[in-house]
N, C-alpha and C. Protein backbone atom coordinates (compact mmCIF):
# COMPACT_ATOMS: atom_id res chain seq x y z
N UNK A 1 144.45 277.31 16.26
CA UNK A 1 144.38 278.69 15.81
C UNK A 1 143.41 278.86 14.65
N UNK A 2 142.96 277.99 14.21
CA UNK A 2 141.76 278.20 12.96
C UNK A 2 140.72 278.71 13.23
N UNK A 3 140.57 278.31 14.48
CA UNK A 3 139.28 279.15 14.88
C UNK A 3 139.12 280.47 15.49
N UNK A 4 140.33 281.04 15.41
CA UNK A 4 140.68 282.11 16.14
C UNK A 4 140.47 283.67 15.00
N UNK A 5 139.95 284.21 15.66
CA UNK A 5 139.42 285.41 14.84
C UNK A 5 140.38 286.65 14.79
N UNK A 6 141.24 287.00 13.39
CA UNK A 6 142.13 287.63 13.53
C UNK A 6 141.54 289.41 12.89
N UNK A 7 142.06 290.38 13.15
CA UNK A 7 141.68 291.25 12.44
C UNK A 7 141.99 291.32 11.16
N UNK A 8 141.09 291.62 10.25
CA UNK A 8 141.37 291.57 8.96
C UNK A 8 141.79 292.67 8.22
N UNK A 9 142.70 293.52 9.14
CA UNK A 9 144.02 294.39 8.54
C UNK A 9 145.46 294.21 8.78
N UNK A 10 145.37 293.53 9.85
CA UNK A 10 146.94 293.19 10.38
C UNK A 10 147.07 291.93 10.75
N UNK A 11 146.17 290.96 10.98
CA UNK A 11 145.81 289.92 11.57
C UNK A 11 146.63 289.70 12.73
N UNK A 12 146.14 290.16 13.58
CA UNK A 12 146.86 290.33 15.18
C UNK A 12 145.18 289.39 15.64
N UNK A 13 145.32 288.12 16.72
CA UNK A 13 144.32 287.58 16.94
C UNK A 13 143.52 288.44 17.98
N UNK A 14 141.88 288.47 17.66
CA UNK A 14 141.26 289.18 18.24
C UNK A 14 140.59 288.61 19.56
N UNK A 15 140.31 289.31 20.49
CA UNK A 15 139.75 289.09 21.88
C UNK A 15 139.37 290.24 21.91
N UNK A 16 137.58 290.15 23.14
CA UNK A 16 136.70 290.84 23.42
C UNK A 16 137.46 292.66 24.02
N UNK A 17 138.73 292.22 24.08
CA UNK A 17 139.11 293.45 24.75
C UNK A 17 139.69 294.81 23.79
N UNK A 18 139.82 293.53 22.47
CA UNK A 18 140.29 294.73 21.75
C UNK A 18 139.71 294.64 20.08
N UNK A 19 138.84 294.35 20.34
CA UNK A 19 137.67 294.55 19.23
C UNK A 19 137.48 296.42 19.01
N UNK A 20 137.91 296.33 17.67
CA UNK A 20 137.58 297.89 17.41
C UNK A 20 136.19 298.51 17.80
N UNK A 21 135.55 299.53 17.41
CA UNK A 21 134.57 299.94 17.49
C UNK A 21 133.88 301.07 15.92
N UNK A 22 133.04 301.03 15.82
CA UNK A 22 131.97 301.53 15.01
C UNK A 22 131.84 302.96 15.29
N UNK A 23 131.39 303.72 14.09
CA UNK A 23 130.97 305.50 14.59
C UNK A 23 130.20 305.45 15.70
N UNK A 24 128.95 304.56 15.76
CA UNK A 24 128.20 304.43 17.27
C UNK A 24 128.67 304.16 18.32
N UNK A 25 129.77 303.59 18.46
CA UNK A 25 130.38 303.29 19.80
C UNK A 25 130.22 301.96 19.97
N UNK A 26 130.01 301.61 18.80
CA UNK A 26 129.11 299.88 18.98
C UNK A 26 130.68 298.66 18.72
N UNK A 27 130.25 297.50 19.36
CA UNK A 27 131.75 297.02 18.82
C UNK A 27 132.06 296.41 17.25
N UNK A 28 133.10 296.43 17.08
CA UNK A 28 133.65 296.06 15.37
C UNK A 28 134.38 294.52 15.49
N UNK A 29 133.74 293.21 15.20
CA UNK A 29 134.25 292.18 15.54
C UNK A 29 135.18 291.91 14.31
N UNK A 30 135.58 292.58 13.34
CA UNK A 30 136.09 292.67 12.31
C UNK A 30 137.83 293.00 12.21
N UNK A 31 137.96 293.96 13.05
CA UNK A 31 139.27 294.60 13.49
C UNK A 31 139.28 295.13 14.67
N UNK A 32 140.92 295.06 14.91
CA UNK A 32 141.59 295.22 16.55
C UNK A 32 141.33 296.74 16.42
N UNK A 33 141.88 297.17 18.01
CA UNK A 33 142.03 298.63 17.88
C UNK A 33 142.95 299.64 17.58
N UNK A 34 143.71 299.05 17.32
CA UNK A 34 144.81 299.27 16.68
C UNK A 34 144.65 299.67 15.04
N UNK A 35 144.33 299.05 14.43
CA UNK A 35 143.69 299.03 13.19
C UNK A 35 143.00 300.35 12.94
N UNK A 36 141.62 300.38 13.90
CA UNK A 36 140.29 300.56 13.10
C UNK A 36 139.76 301.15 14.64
N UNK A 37 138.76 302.76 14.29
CA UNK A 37 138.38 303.16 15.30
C UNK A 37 137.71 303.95 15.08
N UNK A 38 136.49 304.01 15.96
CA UNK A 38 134.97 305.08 15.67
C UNK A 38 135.11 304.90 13.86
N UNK A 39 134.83 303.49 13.49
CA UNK A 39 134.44 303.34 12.30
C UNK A 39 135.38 304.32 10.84
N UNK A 40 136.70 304.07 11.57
CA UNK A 40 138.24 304.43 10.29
C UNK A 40 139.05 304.06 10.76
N UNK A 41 139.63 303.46 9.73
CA UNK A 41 141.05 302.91 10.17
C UNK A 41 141.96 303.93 10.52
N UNK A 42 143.15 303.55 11.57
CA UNK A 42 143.83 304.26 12.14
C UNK A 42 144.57 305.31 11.33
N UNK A 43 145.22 304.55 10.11
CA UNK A 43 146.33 304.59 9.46
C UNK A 43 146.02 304.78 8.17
N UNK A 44 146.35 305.41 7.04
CA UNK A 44 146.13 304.75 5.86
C UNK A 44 147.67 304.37 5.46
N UNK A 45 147.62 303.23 4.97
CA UNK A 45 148.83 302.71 4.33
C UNK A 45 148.40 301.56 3.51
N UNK A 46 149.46 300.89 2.60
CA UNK A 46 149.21 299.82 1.41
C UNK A 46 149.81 298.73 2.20
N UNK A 47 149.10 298.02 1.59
CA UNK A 47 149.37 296.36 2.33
C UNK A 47 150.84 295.99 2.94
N UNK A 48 151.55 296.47 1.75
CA UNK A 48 153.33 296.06 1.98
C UNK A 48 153.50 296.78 3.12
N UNK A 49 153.18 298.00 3.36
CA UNK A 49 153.76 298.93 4.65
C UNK A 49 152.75 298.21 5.48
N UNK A 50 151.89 297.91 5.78
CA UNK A 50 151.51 297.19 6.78
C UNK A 50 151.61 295.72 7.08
N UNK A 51 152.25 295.13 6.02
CA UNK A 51 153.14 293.66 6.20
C UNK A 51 154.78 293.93 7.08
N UNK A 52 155.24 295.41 6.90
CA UNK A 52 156.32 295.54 7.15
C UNK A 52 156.82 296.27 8.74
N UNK A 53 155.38 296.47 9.05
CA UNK A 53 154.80 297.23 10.28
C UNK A 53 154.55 295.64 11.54
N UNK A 54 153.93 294.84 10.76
CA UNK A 54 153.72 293.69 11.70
C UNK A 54 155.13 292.49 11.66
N UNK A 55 155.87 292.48 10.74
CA UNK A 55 156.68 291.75 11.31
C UNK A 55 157.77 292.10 12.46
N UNK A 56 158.26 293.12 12.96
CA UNK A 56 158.66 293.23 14.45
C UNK A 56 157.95 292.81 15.15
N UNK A 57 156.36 293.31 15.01
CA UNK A 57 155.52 293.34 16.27
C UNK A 57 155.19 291.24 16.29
N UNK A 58 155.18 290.84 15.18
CA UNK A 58 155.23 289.48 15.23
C UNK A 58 156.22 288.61 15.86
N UNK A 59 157.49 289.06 15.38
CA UNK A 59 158.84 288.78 15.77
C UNK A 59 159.33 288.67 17.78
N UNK A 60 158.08 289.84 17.71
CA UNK A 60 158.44 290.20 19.18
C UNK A 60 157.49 289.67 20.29
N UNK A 61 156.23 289.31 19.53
CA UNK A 61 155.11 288.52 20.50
C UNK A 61 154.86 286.81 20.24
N UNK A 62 156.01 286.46 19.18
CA UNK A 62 155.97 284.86 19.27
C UNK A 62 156.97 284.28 19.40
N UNK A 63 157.60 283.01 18.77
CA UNK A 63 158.53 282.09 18.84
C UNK A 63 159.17 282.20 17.21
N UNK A 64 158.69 283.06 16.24
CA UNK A 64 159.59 282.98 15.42
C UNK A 64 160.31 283.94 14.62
N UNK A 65 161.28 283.71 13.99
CA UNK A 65 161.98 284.73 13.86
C UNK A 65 162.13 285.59 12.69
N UNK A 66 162.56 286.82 12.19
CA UNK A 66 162.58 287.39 10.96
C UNK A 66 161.86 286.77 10.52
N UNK A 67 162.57 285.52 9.07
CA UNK A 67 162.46 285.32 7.80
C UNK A 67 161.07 284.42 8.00
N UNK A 68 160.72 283.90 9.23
CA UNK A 68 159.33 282.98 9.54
C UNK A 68 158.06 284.04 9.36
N UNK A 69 158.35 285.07 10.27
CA UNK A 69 157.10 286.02 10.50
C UNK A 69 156.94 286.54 9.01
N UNK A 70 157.81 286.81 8.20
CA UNK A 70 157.51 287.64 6.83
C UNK A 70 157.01 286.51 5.96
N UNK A 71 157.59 285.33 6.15
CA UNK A 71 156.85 284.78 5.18
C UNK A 71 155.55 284.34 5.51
N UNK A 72 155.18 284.18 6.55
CA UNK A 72 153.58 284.36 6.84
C UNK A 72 152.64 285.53 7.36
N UNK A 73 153.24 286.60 7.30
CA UNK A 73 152.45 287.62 6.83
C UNK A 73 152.44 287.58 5.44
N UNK A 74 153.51 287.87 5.04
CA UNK A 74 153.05 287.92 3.38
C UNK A 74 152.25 286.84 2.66
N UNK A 75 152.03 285.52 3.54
CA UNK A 75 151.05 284.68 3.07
C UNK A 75 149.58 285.05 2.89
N UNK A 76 149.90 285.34 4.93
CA UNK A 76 148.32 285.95 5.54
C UNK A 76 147.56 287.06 5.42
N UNK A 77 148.31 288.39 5.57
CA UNK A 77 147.49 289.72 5.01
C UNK A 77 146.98 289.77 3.81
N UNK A 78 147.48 289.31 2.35
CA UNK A 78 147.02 289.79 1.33
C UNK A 78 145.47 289.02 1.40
N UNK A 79 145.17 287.99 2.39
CA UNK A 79 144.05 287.36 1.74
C UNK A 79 142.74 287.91 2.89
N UNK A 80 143.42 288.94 3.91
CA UNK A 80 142.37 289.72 4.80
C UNK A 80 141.50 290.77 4.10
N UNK A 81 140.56 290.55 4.62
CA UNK A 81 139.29 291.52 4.51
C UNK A 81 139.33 293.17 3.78
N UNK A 82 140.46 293.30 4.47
CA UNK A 82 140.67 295.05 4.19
C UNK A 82 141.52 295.14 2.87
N UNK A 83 142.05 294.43 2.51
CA UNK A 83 143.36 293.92 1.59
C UNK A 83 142.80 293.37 0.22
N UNK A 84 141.47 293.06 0.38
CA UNK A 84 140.90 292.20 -0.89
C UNK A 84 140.50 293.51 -1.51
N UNK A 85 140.45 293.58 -3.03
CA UNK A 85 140.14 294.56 -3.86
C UNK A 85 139.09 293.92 -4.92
């Protein structure tokens, strides 16, 4: 998984299918689509509400549970792209 390119707002791992997109229509290898679209993010919210947004969706697309997924989001988001200040 190190080499795996996550979006750097939610870090959901990225593939060609769901690479955001740019005001041009061009693709955004940066963030999913979910995230980020025609060059704005979907959502505005602060890191914690979007740490608190991905652990179900984590919970529910892997092998681990509650207290696993929060503690590695809360590892992993603060040090993404969109999150750095």
């Amino acid at each position: 998984m190190d080499d795996m390119k996550l979006c750097q707002s939610c870090s959901m791992p990225l593939t060609d299918e769901i690479y955001a997109t740019n005001k041009d229509g061009s693709a955004n290898d940066e963030y999913c689509i979910y995230c980020y679209k025609d060059g704005d993010f979907t959502y505005d919210c602060t890191m914690e509400e979007m740490i608190e947004r991905c652990i179900p969706l984590t919970v529910e697309n892997s092998d681990m549970d509650e207290k696993a997924a929060t503690e590695l989001l809360n590892n992993l988001i603060p040090q993404l792209k969109r999150w750095q200040k």
